[in-house]
PDB file of N, CA and C in Angstrom:
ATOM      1  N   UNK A   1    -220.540 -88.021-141.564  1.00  0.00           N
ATOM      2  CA  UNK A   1    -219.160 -87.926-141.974  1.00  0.00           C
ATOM      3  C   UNK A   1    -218.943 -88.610-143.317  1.00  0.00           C
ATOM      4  N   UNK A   2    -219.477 -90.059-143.595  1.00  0.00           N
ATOM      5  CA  UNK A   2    -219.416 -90.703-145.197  1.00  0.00           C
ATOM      6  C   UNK A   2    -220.540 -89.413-146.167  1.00  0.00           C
ATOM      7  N   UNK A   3    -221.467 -89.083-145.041  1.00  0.00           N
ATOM      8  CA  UNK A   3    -222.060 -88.776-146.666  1.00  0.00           C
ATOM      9  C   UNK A   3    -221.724 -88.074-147.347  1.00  0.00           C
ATOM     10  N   UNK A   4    -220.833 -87.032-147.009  1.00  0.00           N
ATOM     11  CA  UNK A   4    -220.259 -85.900-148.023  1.00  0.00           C
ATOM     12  C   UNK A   4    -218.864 -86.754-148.694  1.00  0.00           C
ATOM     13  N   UNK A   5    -218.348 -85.892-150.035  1.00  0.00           N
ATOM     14  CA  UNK A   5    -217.172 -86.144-150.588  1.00  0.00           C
ATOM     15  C   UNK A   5    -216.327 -85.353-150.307  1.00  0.00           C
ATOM     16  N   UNK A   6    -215.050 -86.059-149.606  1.00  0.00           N
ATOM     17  CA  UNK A   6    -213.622 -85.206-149.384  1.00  0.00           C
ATOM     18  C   UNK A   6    -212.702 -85.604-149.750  1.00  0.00           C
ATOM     19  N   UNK A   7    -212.212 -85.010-150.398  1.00  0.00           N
ATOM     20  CA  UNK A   7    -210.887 -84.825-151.099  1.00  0.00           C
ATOM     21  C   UNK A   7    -209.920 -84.599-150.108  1.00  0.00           C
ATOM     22  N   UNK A   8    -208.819 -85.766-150.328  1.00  0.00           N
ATOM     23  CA  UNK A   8    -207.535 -85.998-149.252  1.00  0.00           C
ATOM     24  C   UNK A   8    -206.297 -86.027-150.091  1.00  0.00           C
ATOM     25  N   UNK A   9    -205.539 -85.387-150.330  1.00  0.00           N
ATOM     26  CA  UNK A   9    -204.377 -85.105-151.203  1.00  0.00           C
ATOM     27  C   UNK A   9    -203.394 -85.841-150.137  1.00  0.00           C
ATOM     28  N   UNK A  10    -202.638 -87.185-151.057  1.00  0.00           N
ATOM     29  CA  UNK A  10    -202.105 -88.339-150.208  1.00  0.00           C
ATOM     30  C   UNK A  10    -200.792 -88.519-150.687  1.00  0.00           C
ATOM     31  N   UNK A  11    -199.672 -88.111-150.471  1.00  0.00           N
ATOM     32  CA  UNK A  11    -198.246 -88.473-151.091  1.00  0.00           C
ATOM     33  C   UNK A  11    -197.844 -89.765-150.557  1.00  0.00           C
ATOM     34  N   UNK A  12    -198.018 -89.834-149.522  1.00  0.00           N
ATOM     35  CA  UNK A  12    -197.790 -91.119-149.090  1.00  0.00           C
ATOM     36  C   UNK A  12    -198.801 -92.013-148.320  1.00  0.00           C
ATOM     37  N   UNK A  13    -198.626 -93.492-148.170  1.00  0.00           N
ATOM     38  CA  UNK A  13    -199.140 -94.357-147.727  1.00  0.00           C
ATOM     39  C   UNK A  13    -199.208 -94.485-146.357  1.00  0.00           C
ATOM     40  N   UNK A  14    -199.908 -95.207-145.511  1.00  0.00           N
ATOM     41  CA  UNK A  14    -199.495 -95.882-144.013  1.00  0.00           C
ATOM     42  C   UNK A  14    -198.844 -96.477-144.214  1.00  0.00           C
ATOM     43  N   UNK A  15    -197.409 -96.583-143.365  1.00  0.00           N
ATOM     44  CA  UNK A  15    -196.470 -97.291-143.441  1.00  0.00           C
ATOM     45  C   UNK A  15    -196.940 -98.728-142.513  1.00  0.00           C
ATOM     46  N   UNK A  16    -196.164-100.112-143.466  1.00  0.00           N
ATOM     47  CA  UNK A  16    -196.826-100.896-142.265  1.00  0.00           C
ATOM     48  C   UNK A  16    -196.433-100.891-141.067  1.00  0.00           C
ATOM     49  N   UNK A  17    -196.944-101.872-140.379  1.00  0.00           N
ATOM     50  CA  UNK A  17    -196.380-101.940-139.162  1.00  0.00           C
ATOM     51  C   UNK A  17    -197.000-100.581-138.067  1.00  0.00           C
ATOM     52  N   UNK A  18    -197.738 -99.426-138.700  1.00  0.00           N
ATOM     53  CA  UNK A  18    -198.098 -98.303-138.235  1.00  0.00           C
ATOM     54  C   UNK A  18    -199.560 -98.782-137.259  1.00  0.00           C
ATOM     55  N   UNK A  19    -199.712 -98.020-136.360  1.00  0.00           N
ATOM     56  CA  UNK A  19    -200.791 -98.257-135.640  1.00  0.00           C
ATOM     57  C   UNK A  19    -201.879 -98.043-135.808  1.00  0.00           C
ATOM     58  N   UNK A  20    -201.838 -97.071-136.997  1.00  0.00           N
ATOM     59  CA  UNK A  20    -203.259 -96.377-137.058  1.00  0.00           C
ATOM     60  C   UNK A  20    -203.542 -97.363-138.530  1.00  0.00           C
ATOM     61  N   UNK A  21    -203.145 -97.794-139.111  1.00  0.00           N
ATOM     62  CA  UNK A  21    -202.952 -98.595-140.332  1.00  0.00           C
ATOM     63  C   UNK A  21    -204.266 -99.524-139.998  1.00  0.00           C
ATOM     64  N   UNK A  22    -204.152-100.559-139.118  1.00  0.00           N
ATOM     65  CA  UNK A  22    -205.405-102.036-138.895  1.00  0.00           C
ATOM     66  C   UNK A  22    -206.898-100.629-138.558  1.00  0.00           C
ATOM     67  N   UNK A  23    -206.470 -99.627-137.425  1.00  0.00           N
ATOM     68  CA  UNK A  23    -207.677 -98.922-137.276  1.00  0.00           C
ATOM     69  C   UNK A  23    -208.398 -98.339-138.729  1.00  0.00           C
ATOM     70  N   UNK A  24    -207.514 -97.821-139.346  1.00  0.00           N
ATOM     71  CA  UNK A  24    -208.034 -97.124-140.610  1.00  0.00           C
ATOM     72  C   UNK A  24    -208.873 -98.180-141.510  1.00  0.00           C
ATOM     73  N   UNK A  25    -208.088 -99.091-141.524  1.00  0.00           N
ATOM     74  CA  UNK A  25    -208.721-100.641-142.686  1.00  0.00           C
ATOM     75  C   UNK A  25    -210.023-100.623-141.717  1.00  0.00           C
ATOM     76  N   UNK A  26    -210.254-101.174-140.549  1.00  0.00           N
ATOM     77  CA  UNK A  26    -211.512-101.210-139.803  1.00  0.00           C
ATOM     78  C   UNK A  26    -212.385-100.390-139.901  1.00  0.00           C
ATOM     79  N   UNK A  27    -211.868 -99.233-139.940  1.00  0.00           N
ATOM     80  CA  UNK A  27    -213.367 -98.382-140.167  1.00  0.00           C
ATOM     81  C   UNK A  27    -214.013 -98.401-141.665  1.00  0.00           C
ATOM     82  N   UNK A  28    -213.093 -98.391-142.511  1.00  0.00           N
ATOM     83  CA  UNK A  28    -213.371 -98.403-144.024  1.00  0.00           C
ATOM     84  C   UNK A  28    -214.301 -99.336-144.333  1.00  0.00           C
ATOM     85  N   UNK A  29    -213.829-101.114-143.407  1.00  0.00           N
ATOM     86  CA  UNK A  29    -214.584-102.123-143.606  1.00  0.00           C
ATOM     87  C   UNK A  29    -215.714-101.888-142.990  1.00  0.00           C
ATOM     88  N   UNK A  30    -216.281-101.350-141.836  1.00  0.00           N
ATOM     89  CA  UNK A  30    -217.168-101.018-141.214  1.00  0.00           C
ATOM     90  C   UNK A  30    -218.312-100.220-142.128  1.00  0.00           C
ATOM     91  N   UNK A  31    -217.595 -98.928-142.722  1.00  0.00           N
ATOM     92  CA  UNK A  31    -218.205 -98.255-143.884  1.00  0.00           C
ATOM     93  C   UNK A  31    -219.174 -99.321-144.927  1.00  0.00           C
ATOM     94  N   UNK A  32    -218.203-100.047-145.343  1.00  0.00           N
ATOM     95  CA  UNK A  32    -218.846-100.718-146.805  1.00  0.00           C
ATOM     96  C   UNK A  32    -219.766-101.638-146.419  1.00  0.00           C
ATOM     97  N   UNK A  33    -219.446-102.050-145.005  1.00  0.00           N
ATOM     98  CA  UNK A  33    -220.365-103.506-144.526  1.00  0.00           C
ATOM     99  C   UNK A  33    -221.583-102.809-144.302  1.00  0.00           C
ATOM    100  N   UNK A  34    -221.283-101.273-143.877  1.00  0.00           N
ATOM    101  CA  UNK A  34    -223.229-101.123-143.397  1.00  0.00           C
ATOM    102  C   UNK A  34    -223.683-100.679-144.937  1.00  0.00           C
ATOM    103  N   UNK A  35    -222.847-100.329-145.980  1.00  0.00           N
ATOM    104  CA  UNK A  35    -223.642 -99.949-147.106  1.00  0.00           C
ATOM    105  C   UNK A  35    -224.229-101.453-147.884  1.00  0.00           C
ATOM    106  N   UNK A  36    -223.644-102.392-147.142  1.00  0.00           N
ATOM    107  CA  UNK A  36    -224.823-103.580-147.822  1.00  0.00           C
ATOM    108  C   UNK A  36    -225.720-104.169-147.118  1.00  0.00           C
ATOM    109  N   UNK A  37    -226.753-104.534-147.772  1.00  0.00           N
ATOM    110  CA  UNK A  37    -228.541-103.981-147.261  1.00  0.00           C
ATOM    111  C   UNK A  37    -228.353-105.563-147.444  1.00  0.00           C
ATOM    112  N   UNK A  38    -227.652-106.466-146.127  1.00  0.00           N
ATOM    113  CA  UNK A  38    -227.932-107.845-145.833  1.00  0.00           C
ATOM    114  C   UNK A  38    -228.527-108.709-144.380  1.00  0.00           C
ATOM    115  N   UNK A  39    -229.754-107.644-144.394  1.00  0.00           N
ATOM    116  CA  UNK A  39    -230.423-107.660-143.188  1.00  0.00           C
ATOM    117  C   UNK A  39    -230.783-109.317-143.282  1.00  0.00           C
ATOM    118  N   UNK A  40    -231.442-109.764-144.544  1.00  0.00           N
ATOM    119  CA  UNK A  40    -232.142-110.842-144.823  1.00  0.00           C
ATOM    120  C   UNK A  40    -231.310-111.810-145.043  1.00  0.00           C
ATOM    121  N   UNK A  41    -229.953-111.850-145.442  1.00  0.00           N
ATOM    122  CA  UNK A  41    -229.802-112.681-145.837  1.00  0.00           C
ATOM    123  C   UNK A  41    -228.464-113.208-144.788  1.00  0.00           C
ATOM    124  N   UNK A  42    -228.212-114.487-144.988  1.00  0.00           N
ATOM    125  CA  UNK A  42    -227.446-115.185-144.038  1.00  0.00           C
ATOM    126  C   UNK A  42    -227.798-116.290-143.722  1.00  0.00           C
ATOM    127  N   UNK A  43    -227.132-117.187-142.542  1.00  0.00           N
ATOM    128  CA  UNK A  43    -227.685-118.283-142.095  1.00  0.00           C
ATOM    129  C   UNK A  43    -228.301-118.020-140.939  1.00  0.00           C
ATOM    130  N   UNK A  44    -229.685-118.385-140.391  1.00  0.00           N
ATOM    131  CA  UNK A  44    -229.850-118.111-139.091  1.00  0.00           C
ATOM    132  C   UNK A  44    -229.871-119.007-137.729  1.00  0.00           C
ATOM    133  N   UNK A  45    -229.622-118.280-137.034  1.00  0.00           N
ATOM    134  CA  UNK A  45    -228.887-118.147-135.424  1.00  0.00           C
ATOM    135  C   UNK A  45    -229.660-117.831-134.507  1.00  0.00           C
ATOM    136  N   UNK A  46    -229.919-118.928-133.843  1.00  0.00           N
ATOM    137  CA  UNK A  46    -230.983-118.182-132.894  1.00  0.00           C
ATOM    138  C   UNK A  46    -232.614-116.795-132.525  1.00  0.00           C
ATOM    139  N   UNK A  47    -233.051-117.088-134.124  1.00  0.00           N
ATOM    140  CA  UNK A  47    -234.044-115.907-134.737  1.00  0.00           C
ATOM    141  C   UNK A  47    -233.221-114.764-135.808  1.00  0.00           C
ATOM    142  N   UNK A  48    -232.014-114.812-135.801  1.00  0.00           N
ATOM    143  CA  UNK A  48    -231.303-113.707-136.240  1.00  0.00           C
ATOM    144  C   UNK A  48    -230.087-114.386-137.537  1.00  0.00           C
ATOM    145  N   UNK A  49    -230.016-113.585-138.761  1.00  0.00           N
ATOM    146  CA  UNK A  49    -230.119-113.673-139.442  1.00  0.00           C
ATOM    147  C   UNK A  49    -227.991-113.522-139.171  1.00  0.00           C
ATOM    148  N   UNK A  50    -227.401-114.452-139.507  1.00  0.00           N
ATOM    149  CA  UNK A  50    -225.811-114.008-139.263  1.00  0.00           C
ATOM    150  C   UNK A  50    -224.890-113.925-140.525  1.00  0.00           C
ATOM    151  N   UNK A  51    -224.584-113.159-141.287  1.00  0.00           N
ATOM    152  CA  UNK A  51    -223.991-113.441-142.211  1.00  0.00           C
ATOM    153  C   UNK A  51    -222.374-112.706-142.927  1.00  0.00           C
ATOM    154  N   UNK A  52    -222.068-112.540-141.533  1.00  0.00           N
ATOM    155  CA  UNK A  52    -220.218-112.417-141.844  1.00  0.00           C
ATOM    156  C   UNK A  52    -219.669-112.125-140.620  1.00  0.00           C
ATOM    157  N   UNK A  53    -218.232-112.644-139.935  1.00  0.00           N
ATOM    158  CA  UNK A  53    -218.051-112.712-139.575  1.00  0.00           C
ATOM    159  C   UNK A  53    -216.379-112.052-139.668  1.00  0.00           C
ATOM    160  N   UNK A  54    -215.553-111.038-138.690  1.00  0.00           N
ATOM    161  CA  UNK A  54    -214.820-110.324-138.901  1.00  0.00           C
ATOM    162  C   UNK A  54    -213.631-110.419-137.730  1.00  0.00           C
ATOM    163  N   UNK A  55    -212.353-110.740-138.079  1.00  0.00           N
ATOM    164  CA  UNK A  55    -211.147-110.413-137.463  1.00  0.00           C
ATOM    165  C   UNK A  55    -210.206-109.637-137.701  1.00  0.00           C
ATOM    166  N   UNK A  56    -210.229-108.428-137.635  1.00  0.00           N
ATOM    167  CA  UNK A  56    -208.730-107.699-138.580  1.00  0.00           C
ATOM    168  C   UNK A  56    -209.138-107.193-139.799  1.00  0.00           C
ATOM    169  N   UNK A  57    -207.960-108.426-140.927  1.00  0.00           N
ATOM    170  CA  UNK A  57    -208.571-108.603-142.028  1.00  0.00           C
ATOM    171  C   UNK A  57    -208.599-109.666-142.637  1.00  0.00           C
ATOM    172  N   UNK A  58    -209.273-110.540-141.449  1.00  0.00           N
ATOM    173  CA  UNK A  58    -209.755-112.057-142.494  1.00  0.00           C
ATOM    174  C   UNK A  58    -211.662-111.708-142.440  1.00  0.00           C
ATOM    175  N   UNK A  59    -212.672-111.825-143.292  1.00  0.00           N
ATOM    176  CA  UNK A  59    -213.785-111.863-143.393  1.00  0.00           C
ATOM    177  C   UNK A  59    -214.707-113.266-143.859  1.00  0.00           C
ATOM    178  N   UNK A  60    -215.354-113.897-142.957  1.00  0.00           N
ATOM    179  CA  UNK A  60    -215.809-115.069-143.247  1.00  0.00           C
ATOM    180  C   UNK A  60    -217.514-114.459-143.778  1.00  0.00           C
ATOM    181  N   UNK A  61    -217.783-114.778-144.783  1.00  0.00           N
ATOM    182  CA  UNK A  61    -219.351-114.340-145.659  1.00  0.00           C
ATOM    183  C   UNK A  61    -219.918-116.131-145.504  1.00  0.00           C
ATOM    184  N   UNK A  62    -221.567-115.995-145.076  1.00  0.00           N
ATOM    185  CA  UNK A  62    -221.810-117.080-144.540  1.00  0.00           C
ATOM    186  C   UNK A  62    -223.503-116.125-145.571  1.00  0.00           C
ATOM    187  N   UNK A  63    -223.725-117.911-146.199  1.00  0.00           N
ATOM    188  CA  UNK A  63    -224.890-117.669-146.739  1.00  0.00           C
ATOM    189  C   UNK A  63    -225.736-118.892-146.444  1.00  0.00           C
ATOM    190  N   UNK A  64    -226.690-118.931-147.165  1.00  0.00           N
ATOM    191  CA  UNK A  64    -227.891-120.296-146.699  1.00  0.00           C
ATOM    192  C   UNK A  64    -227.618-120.818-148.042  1.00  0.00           C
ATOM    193  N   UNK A  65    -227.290-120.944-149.031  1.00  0.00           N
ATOM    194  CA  UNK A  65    -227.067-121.380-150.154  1.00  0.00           C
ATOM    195  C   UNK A  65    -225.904-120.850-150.979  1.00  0.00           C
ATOM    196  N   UNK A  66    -225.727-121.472-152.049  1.00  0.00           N
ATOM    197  CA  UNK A  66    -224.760-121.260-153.124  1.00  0.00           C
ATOM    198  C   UNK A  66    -224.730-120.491-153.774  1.00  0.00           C
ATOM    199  N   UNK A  67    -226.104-120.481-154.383  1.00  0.00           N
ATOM    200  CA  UNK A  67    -226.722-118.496-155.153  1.00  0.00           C
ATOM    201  C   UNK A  67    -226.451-117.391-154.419  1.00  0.00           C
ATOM    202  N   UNK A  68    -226.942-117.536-153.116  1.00  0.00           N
ATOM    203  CA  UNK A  68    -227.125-116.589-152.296  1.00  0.00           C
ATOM    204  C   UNK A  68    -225.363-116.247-152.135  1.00  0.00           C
ATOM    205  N   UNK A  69    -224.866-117.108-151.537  1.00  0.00           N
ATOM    206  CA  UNK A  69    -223.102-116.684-151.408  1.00  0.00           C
ATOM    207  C   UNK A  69    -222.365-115.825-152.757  1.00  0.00           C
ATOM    208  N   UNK A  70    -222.652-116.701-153.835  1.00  0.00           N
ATOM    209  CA  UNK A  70    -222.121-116.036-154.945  1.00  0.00           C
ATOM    210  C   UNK A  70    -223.018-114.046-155.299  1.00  0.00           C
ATOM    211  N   UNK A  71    -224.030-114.152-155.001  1.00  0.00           N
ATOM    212  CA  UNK A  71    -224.765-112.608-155.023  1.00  0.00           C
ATOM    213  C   UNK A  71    -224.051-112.040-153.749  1.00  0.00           C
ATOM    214  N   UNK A  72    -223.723-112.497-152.827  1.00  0.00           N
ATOM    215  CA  UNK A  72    -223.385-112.050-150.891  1.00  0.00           C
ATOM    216  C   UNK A  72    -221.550-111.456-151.849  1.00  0.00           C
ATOM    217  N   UNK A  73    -220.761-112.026-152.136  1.00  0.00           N
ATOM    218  CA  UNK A  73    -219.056-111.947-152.807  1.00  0.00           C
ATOM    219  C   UNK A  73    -218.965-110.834-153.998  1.00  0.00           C
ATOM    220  N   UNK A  74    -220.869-111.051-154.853  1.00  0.00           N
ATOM    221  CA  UNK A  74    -220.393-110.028-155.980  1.00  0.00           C
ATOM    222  C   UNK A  74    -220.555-108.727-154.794  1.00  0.00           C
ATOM    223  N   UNK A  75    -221.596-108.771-154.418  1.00  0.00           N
ATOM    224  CA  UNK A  75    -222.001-107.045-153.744  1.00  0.00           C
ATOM    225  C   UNK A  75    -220.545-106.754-152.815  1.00  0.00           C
ATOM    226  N   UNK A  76    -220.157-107.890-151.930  1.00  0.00           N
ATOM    227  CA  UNK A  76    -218.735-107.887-151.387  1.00  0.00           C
ATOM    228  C   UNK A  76    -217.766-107.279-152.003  1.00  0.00           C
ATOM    229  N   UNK A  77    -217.543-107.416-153.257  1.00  0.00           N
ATOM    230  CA  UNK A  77    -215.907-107.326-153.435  1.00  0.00           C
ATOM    231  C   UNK A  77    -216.779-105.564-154.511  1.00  0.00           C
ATOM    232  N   UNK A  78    -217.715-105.217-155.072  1.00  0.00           N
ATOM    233  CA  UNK A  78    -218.138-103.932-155.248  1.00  0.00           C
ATOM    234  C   UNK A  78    -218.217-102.914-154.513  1.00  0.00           C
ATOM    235  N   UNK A  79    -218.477-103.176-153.364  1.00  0.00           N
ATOM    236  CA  UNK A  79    -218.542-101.937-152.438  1.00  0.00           C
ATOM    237  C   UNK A  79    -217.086-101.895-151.522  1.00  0.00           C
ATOM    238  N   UNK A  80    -216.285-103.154-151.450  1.00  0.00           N
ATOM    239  CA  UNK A  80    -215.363-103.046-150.981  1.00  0.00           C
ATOM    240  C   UNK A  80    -214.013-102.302-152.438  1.00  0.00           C
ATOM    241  N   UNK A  81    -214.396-102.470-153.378  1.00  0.00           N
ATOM    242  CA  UNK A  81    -213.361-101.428-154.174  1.00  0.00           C
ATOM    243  C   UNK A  81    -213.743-100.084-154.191  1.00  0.00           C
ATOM    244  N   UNK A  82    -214.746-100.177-153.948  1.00  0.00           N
ATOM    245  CA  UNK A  82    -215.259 -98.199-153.916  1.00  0.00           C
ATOM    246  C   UNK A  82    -214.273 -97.973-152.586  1.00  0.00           C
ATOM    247  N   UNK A  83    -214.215 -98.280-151.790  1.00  0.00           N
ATOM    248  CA  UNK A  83    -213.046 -98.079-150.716  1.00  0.00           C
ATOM    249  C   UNK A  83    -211.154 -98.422-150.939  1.00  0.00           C
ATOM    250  N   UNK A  84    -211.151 -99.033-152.205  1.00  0.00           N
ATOM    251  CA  UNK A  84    -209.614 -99.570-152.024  1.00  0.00           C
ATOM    252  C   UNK A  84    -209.365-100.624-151.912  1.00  0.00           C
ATOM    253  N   UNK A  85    -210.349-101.075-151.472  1.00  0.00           N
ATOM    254  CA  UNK A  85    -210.133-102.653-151.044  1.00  0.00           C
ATOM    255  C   UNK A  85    -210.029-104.207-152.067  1.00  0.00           C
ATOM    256  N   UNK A  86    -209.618-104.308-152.138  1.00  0.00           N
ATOM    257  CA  UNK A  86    -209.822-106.080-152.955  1.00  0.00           C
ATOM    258  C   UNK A  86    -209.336-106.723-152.668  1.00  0.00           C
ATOM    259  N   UNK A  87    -210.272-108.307-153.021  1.00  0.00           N
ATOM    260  CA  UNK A  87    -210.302-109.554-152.569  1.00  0.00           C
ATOM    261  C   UNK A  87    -209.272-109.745-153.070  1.00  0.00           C
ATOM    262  N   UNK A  88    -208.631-110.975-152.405  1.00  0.00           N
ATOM    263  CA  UNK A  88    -207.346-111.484-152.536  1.00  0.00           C
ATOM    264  C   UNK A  88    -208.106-113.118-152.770  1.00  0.00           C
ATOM    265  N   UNK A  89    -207.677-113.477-154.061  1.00  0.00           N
ATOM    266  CA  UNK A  89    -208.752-114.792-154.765  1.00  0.00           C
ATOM    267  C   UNK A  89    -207.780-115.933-154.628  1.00  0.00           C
ATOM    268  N   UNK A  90    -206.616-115.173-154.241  1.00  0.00           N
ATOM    269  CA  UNK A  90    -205.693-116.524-153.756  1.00  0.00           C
ATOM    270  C   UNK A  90    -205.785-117.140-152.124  1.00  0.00           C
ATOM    271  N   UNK A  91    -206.155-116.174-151.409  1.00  0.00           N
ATOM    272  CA  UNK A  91    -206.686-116.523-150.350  1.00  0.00           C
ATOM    273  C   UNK A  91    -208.096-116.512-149.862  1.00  0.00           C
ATOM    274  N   UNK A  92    -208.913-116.597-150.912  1.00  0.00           N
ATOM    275  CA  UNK A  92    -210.321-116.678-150.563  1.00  0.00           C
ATOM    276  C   UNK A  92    -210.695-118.315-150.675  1.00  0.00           C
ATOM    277  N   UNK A  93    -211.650-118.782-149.911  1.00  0.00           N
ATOM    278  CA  UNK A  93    -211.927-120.005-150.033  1.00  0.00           C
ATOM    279  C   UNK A  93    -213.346-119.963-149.858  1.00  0.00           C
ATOM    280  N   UNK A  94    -214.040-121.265-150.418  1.00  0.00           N
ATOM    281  CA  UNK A  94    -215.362-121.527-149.822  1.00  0.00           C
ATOM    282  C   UNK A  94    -215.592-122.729-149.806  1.00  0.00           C
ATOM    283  N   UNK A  95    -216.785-123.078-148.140  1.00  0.00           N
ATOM    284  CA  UNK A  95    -217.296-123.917-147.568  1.00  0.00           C
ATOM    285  C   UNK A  95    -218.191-124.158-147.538  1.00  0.00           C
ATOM    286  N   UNK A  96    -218.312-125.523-147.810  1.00  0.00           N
ATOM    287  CA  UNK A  96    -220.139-125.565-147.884  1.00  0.00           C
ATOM    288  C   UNK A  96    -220.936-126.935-147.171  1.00  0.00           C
ATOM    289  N   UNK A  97    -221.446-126.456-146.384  1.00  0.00           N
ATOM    290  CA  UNK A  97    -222.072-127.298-145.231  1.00  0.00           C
ATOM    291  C   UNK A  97    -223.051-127.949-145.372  1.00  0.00           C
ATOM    292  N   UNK A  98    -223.224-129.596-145.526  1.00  0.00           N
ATOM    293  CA  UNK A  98    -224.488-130.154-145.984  1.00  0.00           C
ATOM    294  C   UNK A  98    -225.237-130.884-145.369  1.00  0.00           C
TER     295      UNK A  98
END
């Protein structure tokens, strides 16, 4: 279903408050998250490699370092505008665990 290109002629928006509105954002995010190839990278968890974590639309990106986070946010916020999407830098934060 992603791999082809379709053209959707859109006059209007989802209105908020609409139901299908959080489903639609979810799948989109779903889309862009499997197009990044972050098998390797993350902090690991029990043998397994964990590196984001998802409610809605808050997204927690969890890296093993500082380099690694800042490369994990650029590929983040690139594949998430090919969808529409952008970071909101007023509500983005980062943590760093020592």
């Amino acid at each position: 279903m992603f791999d082809r290109k379709l053209k959707i002629q859109v006059g209007k928006g989802v209105r908020q408050g609409d139901t299908i509105s959080p489903k639609l954002f979810t799948a989109a995010l779903q889309y862009a998250m499997l197009n990044l190839n972050w098998e390797e990278r993350g902090y690991p968890v029990n043998g397994k490699k964990v590196n984001n974590l998802r409610f809605t639309d808050v997204i927690v990106l969890i890296s093993s370092s500082r380099a690694e986070m800042e490369k994990v946010v650029n590929e983040f916020n690139a594949v998430s505008r090919r969808i529409g999407v952008e970071m909101n830098m007023s509500k983005t934060q980062l943590m760093v665990n020592r």
